[in-house]
Protein backbone atom coordinates (compact mmCIF):
# COMPACT_ATOMS: atom_id res chain seq x y z
CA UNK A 1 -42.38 52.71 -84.51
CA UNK A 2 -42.39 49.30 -83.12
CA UNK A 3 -39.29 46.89 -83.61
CA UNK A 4 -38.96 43.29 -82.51
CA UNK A 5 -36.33 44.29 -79.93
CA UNK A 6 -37.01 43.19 -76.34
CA UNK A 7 -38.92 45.61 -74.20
CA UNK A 8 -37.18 46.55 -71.44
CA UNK A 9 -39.19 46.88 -68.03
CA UNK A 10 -37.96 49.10 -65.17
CA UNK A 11 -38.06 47.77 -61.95
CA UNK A 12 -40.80 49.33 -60.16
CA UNK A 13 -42.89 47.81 -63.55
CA UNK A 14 -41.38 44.35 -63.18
CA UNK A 15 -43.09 44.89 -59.35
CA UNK A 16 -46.31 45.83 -60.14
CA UNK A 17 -46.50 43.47 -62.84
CA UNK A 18 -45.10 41.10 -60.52
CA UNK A 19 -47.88 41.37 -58.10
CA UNK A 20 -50.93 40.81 -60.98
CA UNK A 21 -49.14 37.15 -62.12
CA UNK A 22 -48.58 36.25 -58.56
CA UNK A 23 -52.42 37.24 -57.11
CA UNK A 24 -53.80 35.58 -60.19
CA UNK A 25 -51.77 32.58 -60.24
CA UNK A 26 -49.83 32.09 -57.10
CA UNK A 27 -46.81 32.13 -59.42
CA UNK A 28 -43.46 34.14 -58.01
CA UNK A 29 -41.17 35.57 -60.19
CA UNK A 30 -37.96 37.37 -58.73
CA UNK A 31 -36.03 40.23 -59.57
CA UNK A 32 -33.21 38.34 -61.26
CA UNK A 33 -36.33 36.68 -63.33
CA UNK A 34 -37.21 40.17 -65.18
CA UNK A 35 -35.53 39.50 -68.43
CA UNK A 36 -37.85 36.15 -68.03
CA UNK A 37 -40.96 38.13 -68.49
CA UNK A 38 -39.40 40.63 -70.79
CA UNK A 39 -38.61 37.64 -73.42
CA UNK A 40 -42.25 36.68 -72.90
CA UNK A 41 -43.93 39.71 -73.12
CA UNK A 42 -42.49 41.44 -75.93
CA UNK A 43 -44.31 40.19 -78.66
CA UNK A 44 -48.06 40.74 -76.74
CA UNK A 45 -46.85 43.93 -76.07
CA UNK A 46 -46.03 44.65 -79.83
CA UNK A 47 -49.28 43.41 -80.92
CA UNK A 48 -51.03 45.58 -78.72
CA UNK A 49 -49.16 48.28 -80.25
CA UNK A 50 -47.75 49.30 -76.68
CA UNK A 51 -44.57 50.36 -75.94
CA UNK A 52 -44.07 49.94 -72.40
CA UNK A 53 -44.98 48.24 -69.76
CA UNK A 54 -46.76 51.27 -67.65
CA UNK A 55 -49.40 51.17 -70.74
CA UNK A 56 -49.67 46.89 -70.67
CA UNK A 57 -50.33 47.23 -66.70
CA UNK A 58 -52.79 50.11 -67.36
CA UNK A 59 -54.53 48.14 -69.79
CA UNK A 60 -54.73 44.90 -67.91
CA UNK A 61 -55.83 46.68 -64.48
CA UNK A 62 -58.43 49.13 -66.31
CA UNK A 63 -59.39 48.33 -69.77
CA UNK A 64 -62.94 46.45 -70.75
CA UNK A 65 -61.05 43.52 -72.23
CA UNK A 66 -58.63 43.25 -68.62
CA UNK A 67 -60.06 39.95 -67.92
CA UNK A 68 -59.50 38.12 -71.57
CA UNK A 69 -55.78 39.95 -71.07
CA UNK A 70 -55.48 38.37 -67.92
CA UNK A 71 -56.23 34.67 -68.99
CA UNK A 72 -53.57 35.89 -72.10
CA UNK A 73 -50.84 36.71 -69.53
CA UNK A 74 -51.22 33.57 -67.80
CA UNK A 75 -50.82 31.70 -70.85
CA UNK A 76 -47.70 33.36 -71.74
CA UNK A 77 -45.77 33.37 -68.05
CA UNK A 78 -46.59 29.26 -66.76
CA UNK A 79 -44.11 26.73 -67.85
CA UNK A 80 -45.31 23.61 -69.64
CA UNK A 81 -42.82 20.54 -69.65
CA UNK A 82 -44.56 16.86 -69.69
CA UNK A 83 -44.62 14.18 -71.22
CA UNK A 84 -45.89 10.57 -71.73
CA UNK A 85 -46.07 8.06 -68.57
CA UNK A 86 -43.46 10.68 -66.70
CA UNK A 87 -42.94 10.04 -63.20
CA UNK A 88 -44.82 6.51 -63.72
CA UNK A 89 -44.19 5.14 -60.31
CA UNK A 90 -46.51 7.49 -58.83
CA UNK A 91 -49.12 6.35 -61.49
CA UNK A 92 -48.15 2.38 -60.98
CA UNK A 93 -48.42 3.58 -56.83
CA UNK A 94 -51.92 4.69 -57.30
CA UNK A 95 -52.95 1.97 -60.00
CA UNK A 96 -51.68 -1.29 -58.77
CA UNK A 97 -51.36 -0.64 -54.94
CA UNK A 98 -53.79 1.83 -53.73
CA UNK A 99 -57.16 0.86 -55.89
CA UNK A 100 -56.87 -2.46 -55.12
CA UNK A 101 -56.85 -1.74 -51.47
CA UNK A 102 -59.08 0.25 -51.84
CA UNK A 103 -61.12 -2.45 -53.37
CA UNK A 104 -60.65 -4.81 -50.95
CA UNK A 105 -62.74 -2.62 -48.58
CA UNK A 106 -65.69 -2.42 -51.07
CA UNK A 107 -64.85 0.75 -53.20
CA UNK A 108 -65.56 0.49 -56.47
CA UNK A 109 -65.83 4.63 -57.82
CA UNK A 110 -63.03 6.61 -58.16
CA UNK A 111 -62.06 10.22 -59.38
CA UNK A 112 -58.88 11.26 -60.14
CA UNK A 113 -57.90 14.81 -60.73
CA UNK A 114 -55.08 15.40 -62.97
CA UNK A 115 -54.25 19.48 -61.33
CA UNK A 116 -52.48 20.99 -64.05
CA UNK A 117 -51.91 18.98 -66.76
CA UNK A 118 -50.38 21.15 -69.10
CA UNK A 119 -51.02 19.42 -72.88
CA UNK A 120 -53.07 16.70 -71.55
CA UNK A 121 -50.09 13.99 -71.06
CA UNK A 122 -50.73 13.04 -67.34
CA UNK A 123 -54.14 12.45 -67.35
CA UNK A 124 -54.21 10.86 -70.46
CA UNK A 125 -51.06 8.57 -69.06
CA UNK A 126 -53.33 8.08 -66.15
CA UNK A 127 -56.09 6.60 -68.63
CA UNK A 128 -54.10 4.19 -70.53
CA UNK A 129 -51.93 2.54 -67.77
CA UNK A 130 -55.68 2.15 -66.05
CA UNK A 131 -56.83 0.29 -69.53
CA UNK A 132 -53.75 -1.84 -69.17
CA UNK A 133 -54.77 -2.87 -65.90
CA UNK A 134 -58.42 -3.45 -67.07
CA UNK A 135 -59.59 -1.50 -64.46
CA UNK A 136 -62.40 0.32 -67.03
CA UNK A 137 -65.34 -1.84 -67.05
CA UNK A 138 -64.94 -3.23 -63.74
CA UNK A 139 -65.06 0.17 -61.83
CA UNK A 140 -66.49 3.21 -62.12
CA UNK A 141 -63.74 5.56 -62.76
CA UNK A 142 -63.72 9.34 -63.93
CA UNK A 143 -60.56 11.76 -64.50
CA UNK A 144 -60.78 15.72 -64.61
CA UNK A 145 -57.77 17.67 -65.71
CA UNK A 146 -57.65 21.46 -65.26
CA UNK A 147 -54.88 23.64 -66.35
CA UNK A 148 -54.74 27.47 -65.57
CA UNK A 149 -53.32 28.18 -69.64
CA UNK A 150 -56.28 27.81 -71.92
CA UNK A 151 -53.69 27.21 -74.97
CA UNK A 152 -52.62 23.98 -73.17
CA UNK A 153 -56.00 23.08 -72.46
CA UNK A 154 -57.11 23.21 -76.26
CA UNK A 155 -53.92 21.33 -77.26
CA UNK A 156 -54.97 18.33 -74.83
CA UNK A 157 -58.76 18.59 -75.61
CA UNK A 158 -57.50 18.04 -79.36
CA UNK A 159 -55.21 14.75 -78.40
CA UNK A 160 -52.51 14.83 -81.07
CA UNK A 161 -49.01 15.22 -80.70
CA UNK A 162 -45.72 14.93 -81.64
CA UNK A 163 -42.48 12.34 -80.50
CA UNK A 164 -41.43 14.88 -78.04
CA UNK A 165 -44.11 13.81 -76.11
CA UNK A 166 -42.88 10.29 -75.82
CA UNK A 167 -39.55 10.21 -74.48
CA UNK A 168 -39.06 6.64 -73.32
CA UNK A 169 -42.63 5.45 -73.77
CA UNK A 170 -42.78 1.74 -74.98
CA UNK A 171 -43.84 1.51 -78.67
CA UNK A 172 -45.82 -1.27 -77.85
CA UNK A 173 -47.79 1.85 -75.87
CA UNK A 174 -47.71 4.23 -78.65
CA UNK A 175 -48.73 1.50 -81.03
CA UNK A 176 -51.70 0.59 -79.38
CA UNK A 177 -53.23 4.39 -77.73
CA UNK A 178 -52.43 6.25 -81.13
CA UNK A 179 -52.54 7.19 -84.71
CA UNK A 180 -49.60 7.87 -86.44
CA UNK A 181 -50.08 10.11 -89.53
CA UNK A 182 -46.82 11.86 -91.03
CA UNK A 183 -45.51 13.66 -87.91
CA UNK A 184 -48.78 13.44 -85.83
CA UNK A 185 -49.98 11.19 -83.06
CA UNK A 186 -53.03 11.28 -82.65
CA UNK A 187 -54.88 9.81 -79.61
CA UNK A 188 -57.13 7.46 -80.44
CA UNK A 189 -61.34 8.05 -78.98
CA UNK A 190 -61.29 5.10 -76.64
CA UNK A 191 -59.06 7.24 -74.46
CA UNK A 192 -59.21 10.51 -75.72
CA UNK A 193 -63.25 9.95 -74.07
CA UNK A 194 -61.76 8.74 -70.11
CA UNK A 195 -60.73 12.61 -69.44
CA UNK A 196 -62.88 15.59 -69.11
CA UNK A 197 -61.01 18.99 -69.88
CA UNK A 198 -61.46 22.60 -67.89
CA UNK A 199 -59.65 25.28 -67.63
CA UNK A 200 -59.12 26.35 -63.73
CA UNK A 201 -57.29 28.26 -61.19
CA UNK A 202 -55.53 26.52 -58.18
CA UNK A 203 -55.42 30.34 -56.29
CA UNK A 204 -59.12 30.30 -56.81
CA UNK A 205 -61.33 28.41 -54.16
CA UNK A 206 -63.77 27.09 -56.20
CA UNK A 207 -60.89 25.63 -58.57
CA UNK A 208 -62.66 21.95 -57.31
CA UNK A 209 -65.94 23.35 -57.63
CA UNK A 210 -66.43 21.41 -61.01
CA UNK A 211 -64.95 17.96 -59.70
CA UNK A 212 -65.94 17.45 -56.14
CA UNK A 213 -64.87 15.25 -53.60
CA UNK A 214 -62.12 13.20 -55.13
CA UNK A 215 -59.59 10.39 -54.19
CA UNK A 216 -56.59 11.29 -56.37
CA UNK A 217 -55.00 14.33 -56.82
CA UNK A 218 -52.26 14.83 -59.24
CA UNK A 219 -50.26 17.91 -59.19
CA UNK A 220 -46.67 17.73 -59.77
CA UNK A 221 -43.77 20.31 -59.98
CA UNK A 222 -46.07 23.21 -59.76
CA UNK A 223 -45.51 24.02 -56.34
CA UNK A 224 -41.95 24.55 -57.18
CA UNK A 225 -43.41 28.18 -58.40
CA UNK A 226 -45.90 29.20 -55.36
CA UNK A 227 -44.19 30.96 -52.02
CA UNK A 228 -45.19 29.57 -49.02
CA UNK A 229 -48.58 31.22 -48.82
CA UNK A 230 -49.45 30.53 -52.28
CA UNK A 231 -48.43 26.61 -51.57
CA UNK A 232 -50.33 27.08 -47.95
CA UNK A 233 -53.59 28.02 -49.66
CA UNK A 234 -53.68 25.56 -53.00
CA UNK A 235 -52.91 22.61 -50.27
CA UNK A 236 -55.39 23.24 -47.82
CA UNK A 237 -58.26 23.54 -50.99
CA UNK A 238 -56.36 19.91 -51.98
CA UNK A 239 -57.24 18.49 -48.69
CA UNK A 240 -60.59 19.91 -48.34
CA UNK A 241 -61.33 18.20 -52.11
CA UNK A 242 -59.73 14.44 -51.15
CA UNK A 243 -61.90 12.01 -49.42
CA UNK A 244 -60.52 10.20 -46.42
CA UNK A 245 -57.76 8.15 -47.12
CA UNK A 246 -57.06 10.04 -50.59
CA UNK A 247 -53.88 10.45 -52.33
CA UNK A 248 -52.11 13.82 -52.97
CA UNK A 249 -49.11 13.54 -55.43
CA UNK A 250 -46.80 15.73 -55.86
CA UNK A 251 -43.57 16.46 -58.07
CA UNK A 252 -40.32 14.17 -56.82
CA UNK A 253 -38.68 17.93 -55.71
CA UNK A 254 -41.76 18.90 -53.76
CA UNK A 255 -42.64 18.55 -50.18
CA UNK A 256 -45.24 19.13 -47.90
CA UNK A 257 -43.03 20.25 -44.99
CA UNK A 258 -43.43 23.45 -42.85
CA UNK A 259 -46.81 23.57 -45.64
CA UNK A 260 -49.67 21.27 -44.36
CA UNK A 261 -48.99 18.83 -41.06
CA UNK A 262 -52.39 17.03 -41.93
CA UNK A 263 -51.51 14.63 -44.82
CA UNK A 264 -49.46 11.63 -43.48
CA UNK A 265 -46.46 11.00 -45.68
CA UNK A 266 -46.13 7.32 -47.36
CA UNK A 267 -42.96 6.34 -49.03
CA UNK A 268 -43.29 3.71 -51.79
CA UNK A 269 -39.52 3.20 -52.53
CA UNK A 270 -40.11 4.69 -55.83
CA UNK A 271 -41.89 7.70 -54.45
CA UNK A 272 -43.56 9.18 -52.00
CA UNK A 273 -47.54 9.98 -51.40
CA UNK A 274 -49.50 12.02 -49.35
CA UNK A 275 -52.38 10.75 -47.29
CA UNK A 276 -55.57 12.08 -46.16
């Protein structure tokens, strides 16, 4: 009989099981990290009616379904803090210095690419503090957000939320971008319309395949989770997508050093970019 007690995973489990996150996702988890994905796990694996972890590997390397398990897995191992307008410097960076340069020289399309967004708040912070600006109207300007967990992706797609999302967000911002009903905000449509959702991979290759060439690339404190190789490969498929002169930005903990010697590093005084 199965009990909601944790699952315990021996070690030479936690490896193999180890290997499938990390090849699908680029995500490393340690030794010391096993009770991690035990926590996690235990409930899937009680709803599958398994008992250990031999039969949940079996199952997600063999069975018919291994590829809806897969996208499952993922959704239960990657971490998914955010918020509204966090890390706004970068934003104001992009928004009120870069654009207008890039202006100034006769651009007047941009894409930005919001790289794992989690619940949608980046790209949809991304939206409003271009609205504020009045950039829309004047330019033409599209946003793409991917996420590899299709959970997160639904949540953003759907635009409401609650006041954990807004942890020192002006209420003159909240006032205007949403709907307050009982506990709910809800984003309202002129916004909720500037982003375009998918759900995508940074391991795979073809994770750009849907946006193209871009000029902004958001993708902070992910990283933070790849080994070198994992980082090695996600940058180089960021480069490739950036135009010349496009902006990479990346989590205030990350770096691009001893990873990719090609960007040149700008530092804002409230933050740093990286330059195509």
């Amino acid at each position: 009989m199965i009990t909601s007690a944790t699952i315990k995973m021996r070690d030479e489990e936690f490896a193999e099981l180890a290997d499938i996150i990390y090849k699908n996702a680029g995500i490393t988890f340690t030794i010391n990290k096993k009770y991690l994905l035990e926590n996690r796990l235990t409930k899937r694996l009680n709803e599958l009616n398994f008992t250990s972890y031999k039969d949940y590997i079996y199952f997600l390397k063999y069975d018919i379904k291994r590829r809806d398990e897969l996208k499952i897995l993922m959704n239960l191992v990657t971490i998914n803090e955010t918020y509204f307008l966090r890390e706004r410097a970068q934003m104001d960076h992009m928004i009120k210095k870069v654009i207008p340069e890039m202006v100034s020289k006769g651009k007047r399309s941009f894409k930005i690419w919001s790289a794992a967004c989690s619940s949608g708040e980046e790209p949809y912070s991304i939206a409003m503090l271009l609205n504020e600006e009045g950039m829309y109207g004047k330019y033409n300007i599209e946003i793409y957000a991917t996420d590899i967990n299709t959970e997160v992706i639904a949540i953003a797609e759907r635009g409401v939320y609650r006041s954990v999302s807004f942890r020192g967000v002006p209420p003159s911002i909240i006032d205007k971008y949403f709907t307050k009903t009982g506990l709910d905000f809800t984003l309202k449509p002129e916004i909720k319309s500037k982003v375009k959702f998918f759900q995508a991979n940074l391991m795979e290759s073809f994770a750009s395949s849907k946006i193209g060439v871009t000029d902004f690339i958001f993708c902070r404190n992910v990283l933070i989770y790849f080994d070198v190789e994992a980082k090695k490969k996600v940058v180089d498929m960021f480069y490739k997508t950036l135009n010349i002169g496009g902006h990479l930005y990346l989590g205030h903990s990350e770096t691009l050093s001893k990873i990719d010697d090609r960007f040149k590093m700008v530092n804002f005084g409230t933050g740093i970019a990286y330059v195509k």
